[in-house]
Protein backbone atom coordinates (compact mmCIF):
# COMPACT_ATOMS: atom_id res chain seq x y z
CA UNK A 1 95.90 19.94 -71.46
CA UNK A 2 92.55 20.93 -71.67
CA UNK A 3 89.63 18.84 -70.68
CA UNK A 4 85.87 19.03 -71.25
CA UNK A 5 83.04 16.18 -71.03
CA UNK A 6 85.15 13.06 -72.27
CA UNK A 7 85.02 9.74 -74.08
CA UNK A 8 86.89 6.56 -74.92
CA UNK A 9 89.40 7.18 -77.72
CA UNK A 10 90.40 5.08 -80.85
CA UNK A 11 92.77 2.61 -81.91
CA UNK A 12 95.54 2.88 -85.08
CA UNK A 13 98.91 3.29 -85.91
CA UNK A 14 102.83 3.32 -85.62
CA UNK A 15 102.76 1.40 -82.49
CA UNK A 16 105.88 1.96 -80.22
CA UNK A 17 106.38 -0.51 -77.25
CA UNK A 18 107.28 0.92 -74.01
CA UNK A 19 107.61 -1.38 -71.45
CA UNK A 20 111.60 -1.42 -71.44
CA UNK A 21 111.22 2.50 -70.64
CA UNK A 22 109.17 1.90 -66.94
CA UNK A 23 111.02 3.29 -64.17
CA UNK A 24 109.28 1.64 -61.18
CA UNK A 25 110.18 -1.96 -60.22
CA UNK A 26 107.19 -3.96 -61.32
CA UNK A 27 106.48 -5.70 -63.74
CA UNK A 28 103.94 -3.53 -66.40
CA UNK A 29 100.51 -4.71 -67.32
CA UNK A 30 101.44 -8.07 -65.27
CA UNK A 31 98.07 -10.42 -66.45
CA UNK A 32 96.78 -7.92 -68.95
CA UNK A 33 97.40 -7.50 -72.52
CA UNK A 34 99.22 -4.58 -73.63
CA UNK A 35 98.72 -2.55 -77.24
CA UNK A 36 101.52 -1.84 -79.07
CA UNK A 37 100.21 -1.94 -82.48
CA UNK A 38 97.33 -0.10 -84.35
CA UNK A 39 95.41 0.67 -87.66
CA UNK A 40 94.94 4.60 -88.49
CA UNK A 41 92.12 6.30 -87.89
CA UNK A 42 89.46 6.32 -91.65
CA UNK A 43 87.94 9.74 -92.39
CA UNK A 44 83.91 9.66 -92.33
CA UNK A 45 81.62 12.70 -93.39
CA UNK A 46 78.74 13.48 -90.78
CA UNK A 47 75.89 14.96 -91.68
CA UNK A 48 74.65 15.65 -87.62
CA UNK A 49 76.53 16.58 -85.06
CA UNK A 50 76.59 16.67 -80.94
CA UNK A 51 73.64 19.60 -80.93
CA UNK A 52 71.50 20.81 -83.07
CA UNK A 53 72.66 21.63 -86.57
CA UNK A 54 73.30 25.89 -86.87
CA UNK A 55 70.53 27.77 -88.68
CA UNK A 56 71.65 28.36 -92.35
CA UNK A 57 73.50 31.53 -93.27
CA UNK A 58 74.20 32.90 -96.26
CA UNK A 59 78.11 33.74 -96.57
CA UNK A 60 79.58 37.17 -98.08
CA UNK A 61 81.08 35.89 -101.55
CA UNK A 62 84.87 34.78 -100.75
CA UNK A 63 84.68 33.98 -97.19
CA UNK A 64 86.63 30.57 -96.15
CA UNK A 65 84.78 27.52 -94.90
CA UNK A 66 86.91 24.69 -93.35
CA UNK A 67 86.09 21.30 -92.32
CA UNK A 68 83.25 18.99 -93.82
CA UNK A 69 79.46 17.98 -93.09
CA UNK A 70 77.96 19.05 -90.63
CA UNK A 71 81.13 20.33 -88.82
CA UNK A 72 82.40 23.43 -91.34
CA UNK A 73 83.67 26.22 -89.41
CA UNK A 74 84.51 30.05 -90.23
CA UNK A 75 86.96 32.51 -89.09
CA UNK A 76 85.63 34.38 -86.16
CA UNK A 77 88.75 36.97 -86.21
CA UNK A 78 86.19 39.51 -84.59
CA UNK A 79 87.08 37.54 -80.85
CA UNK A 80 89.69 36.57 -78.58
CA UNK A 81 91.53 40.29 -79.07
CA UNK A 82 95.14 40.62 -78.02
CA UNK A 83 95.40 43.34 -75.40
CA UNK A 84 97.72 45.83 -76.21
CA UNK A 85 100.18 45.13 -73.15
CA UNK A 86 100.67 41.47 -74.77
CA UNK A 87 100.62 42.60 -78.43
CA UNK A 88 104.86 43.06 -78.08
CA UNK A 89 105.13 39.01 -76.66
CA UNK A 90 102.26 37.70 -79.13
CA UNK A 91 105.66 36.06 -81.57
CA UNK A 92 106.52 34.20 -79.10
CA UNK A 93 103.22 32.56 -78.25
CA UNK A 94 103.81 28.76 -77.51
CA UNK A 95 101.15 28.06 -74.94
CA UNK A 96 98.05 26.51 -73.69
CA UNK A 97 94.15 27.18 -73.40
CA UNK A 98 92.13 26.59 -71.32
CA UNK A 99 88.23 26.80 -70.76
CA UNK A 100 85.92 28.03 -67.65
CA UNK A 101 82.43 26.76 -69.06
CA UNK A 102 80.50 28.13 -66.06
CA UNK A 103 81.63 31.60 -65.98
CA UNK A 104 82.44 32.32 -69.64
CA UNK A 105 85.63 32.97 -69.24
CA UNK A 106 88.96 31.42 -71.07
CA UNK A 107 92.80 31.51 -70.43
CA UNK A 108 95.51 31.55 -72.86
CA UNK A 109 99.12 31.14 -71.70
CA UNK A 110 101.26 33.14 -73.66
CA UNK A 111 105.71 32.95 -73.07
CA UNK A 112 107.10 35.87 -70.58
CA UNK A 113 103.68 37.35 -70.38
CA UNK A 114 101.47 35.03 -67.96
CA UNK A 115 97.82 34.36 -68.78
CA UNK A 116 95.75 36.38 -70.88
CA UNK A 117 91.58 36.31 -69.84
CA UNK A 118 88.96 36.62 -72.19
CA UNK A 119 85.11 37.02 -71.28
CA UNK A 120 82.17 38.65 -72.44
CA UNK A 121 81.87 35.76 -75.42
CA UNK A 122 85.44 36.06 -76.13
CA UNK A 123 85.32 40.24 -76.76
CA UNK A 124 87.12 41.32 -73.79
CA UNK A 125 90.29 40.73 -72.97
CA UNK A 126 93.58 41.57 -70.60
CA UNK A 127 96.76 40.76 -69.03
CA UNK A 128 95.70 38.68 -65.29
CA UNK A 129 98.02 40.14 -62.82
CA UNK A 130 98.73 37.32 -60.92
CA UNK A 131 101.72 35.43 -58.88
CA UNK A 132 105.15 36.78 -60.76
CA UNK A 133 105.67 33.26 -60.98
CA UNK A 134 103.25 33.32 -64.34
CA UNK A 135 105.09 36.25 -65.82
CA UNK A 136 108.14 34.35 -66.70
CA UNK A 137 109.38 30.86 -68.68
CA UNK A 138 106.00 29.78 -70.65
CA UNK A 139 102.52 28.20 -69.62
CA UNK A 140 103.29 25.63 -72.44
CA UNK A 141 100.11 23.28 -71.53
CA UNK A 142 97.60 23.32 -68.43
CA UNK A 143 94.01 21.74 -67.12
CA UNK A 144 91.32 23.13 -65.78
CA UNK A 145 89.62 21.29 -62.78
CA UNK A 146 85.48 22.72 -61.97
CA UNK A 147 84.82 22.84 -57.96
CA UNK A 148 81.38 23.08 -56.76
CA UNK A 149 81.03 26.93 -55.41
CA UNK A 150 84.96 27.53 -55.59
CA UNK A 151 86.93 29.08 -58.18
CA UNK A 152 88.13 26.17 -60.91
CA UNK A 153 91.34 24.76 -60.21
CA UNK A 154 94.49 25.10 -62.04
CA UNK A 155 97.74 22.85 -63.22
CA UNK A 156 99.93 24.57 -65.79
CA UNK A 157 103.59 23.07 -66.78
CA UNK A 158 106.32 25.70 -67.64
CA UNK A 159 108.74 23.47 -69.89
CA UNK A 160 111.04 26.74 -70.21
CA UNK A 161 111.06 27.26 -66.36
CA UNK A 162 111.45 23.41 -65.52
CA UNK A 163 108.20 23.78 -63.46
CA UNK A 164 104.26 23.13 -62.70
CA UNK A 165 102.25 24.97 -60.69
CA UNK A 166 98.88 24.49 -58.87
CA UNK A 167 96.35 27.81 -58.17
CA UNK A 168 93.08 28.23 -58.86
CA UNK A 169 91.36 31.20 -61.94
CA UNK A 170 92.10 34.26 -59.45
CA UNK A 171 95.89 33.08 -60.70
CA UNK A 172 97.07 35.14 -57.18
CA UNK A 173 99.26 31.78 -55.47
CA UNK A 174 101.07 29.69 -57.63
CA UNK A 175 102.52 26.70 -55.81
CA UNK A 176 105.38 24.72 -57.59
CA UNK A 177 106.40 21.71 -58.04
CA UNK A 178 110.00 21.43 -59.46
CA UNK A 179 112.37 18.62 -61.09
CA UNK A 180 111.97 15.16 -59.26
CA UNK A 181 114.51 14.41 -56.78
CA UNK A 182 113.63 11.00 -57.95
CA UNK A 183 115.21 8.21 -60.34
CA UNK A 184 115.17 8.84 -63.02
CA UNK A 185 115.60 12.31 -62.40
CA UNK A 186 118.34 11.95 -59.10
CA UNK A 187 120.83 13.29 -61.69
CA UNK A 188 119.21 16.64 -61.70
CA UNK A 189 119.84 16.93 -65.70
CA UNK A 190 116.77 16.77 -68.59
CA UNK A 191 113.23 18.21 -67.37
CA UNK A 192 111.16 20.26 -69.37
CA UNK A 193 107.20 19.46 -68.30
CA UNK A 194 104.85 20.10 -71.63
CA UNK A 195 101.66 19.28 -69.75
CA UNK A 196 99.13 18.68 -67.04
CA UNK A 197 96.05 16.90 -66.45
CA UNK A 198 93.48 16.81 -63.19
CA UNK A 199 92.38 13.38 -62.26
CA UNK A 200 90.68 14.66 -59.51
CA UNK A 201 91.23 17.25 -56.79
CA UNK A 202 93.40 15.19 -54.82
CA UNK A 203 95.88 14.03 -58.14
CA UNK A 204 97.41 15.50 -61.15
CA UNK A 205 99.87 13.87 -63.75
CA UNK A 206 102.63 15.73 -65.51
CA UNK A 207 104.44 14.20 -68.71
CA UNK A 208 108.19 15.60 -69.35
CA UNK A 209 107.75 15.94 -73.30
CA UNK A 210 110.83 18.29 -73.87
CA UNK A 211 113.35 16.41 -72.52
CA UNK A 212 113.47 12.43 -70.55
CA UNK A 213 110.09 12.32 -71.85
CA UNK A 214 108.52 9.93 -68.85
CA UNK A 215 104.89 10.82 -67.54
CA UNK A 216 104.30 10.35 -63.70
CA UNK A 217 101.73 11.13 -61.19
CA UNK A 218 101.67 13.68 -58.04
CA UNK A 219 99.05 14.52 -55.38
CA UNK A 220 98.14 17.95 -54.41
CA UNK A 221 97.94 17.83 -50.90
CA UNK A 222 101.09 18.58 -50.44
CA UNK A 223 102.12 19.17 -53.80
CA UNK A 224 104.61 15.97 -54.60
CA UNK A 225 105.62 13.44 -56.97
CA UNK A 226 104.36 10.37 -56.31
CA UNK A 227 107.30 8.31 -56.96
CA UNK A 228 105.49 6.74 -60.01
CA UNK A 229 107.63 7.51 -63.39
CA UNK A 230 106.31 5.82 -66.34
CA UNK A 231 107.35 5.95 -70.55
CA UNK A 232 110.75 7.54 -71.67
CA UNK A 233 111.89 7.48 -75.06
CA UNK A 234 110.88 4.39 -76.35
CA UNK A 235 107.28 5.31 -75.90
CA UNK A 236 107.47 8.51 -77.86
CA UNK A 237 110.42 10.98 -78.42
CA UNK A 238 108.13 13.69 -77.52
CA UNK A 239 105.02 12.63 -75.16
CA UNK A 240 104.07 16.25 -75.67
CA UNK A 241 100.41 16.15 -74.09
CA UNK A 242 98.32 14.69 -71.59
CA UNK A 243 94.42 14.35 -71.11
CA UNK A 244 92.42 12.65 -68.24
CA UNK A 245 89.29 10.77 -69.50
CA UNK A 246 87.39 10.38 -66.74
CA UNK A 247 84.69 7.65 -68.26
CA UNK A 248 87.46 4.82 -68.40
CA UNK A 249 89.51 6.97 -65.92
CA UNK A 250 92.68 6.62 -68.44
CA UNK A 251 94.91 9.07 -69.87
CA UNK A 252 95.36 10.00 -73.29
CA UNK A 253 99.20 10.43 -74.25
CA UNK A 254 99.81 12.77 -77.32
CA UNK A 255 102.68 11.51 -78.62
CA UNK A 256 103.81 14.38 -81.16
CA UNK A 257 106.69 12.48 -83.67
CA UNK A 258 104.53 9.27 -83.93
CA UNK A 259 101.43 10.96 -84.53
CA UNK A 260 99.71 8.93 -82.09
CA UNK A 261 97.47 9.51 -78.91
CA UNK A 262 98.47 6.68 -76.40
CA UNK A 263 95.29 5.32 -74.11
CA UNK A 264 97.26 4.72 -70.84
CA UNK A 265 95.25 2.46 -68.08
CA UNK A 266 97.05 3.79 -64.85
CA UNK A 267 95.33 0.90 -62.38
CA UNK A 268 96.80 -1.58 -64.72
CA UNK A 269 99.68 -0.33 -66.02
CA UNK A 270 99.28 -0.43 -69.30
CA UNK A 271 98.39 1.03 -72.92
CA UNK A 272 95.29 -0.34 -74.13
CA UNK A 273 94.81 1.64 -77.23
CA UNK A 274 97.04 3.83 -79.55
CA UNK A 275 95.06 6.03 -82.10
CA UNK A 276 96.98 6.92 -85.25
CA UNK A 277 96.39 10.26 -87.21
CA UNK A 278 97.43 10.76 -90.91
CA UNK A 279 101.25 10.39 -90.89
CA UNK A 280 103.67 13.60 -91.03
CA UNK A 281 100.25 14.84 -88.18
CA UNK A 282 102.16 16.18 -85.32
CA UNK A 283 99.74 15.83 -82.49
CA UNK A 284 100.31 18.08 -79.35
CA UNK A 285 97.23 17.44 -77.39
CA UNK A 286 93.59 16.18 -77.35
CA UNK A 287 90.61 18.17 -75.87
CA UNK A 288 86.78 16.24 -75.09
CA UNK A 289 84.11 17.04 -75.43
CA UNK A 290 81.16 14.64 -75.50
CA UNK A 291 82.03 11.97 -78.27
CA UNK A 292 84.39 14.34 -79.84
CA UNK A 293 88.11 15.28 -79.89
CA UNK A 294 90.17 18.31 -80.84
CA UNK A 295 93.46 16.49 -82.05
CA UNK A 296 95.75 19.90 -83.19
CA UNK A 297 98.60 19.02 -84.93
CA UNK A 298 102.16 21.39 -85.39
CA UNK A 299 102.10 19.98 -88.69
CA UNK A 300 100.09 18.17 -91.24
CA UNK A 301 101.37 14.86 -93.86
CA UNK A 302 103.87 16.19 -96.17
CA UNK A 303 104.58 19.20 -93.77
CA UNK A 304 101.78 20.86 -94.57
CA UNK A 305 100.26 23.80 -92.35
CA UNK A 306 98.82 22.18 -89.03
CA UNK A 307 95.28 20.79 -88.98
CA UNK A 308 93.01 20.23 -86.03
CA UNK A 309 91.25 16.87 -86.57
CA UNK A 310 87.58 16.39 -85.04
CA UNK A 311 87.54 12.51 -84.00
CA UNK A 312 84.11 10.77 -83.43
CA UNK A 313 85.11 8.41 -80.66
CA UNK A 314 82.38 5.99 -80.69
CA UNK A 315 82.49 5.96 -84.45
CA UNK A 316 86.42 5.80 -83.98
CA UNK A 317 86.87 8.13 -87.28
CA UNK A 318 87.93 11.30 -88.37
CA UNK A 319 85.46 13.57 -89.17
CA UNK A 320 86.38 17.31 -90.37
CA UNK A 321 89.89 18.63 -90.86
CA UNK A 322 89.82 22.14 -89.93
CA UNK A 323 92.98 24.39 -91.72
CA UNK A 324 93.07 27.52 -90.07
CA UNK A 325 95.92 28.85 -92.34
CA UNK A 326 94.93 27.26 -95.48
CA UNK A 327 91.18 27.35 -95.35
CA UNK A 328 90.53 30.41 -93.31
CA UNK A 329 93.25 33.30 -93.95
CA UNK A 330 95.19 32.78 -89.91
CA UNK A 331 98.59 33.40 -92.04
CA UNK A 332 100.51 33.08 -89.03
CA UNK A 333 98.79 29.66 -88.41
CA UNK A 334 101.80 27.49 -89.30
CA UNK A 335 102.09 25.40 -86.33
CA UNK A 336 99.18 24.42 -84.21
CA UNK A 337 99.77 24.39 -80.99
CA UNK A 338 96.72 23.99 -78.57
CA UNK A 339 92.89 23.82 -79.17
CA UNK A 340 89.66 23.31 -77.12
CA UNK A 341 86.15 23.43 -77.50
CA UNK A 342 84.30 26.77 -76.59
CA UNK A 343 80.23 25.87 -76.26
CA UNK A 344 77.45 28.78 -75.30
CA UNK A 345 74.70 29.09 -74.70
CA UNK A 346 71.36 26.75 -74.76
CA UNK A 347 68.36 25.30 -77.15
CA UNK A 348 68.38 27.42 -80.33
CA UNK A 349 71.40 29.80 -79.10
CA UNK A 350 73.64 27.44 -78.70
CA UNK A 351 77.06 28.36 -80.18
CA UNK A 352 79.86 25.92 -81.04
CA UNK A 353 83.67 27.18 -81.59
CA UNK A 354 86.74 25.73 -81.82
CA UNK A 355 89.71 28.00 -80.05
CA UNK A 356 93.40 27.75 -81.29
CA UNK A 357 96.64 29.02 -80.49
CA UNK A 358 99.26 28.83 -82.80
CA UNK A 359 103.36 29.16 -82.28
CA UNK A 360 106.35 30.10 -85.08
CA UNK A 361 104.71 32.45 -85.17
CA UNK A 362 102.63 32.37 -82.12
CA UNK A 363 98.95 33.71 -82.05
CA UNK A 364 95.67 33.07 -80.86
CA UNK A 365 92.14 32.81 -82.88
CA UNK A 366 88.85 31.35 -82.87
CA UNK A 367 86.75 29.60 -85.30
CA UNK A 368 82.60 29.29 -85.96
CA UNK A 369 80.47 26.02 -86.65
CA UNK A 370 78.37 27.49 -89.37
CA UNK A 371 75.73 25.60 -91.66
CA UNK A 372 76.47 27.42 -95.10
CA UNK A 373 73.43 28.21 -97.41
CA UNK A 374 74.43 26.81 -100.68
């Protein structure tokens, strides 16, 4: 979904192989050696972060801090307001964010609605009316792709349409790409895209979480499937997101049942990591930024109300647990379903939050790094 500045990921857990589930012809990871078993990720406390630790604020008595060290976080339930036109949809929410650094400006993707903008720091909000084609099915998971002096470009997947499309943040032409007319899709049954990643302008890849559950690759220029199908069921049940890492040029596979995130080397063929979150943590996606991740998770161990995990990459450790719901009063925070860094401003002013949305029931909310006076 969501990308930002990016690292190299982690190794752990609950290893799956997937070789078996290739669809193209050759042989996979021919010469190289492929990972198919891990150690889960250890927790770790931090007591610096990324930039430069918030000034200290004293909290009203009662208010909820989540998370640990130097990342603890508060409920900023002030921002990303629902505009009244979406308010009647907001249940249904089972969607994607996304972030436009440069222009301050973020996208959520709510069901039967079509993406919501927020700017002014997250105070303003309404309905984009865009290509029709946004108004129906749901803009489950999407990337957003900077272009120097153009308007970012977009991928979205629409797992309830059976669809992705490709426009850019003025939302007004969507171009689609629809089911493969490809093995193993020539039967025209089971396709139900969850996500989207840029690799650059010229290439996306898509990964079919809802249903055959194989990733695969397409270029933009036209808009087409490559041909390449790669995964199925043996590598997850539910390969529900998909992130491009541009410093290793992999992609990061979040593979929701196994609570895993799959490092998948596309020159090569192969998976050359697999990082394993708490067990019972169903991961949907990863976001980067710098070092870090945003791993949100539908659920925590022991079905407990989804977490977002902060992963140091370098340090390969988890280092804060944010709990929206449990911590910081989102009721309707069940089930995580999306998050992604939100960073403004510079020196002294800069502001860190965390963005969520949230689905059974669906929402949307935003969270504060804060440096509590004790």
């Amino acid at each position: 979904m969501q990308r930002s500045l990016l690292p190299t990921l982690v190794a752990t857990a609950l290893a799956t192989s997937f070789t078996s589930g290739l669809v193209r012809a050759h042989e996979v990871g021919a010469g190289h050696a492929e990972t198919t078993t891990a150690t889960p990720l250890p927790f770790g406390v931090e007591k610096s972060g990324p930039v430069r630790t918030p000034a200290g604020v004293k909290l009203a008595p009662g208010t909820g801090v989540s998370g640990t060290g130097f990342w603890r976080f508060v409920a900023a339930k002030e921002l990303t307001p629902v505009p009244a036109e979406a308010m009647p949809k907001i249940k249904g929410a089972h969607g994607t964010i996304i972030v436009d650094g440069e222009r301050d400006m973020v996208y959520w993707g709510l069901a039967n609605v079509g993406w919501v903008a927020f700017s002014e720091h997250l105070t303003k909000s309404w309905v984009v009316k865009g290509d029709p084609a946004f108004a129906k099915g749901n803009l489950h998971g999407a990337d957003i792709l900077p272009r120097a002096g153009k308007l970012p470009l977009v991928v979205a997947a629409d797992n309830d349409e059976g669809e992705v499309y490709l426009t850019d943040t003025s939302f007004q032409h969507a171009e689609t790409l629809r089911m493969p007319d490809l093995p193993p899709y020539a039967d025209k049954k089971g396709y139900a895209p969850t996500d989207a990643a840029f690799v650059s302008k010229d290439e996306v890849w898509i990964t079919d979480g809802y249903a055959k559950a194989y990733f695969m690759s397409a270029t933009t220029q036209p808009f087409r499937f490559t041909g390449k199908f790669y995964g199925g069921k043996k590598m997850s049940n539910t390969p529900h997101g998909i992130t491009f890492d541009p410093q290793d040029k992999s992609l990061l596979i979040s593979a929701r049942p196994e609570a895993q995130v799959k490092r998948w080397d596309p020159k090569h063929e192969h998976f050359h990591d697999i990082a394993g979150l708490p067990p019972g943590s169903t991961v949907c996606d990863v976001d980067l930024w710098g070092d870090y991740a945003l791993a949100p998770c539908l659920d925590g161990p022991n079905g407990s109300p989804g977490p977002i995990y902060i992963i140091n990459m370098k340090k390969r450790a988890i280092v804060a647990t944010l709990r929206p719901k449990v911590d910081l009063g989102y009721s309707d925070a069940q089930h995580i379903h999306d998050a992604a860094w939100y960073v403004t401003g510079k020196g002294s002013r800069k502001e860190v939050y965390v963005l969520f949305t949230n689905w059974n029931p669906g929402g949307v909310g935003a969270l504060k790094l804060v440096n509590p006076l004790e």
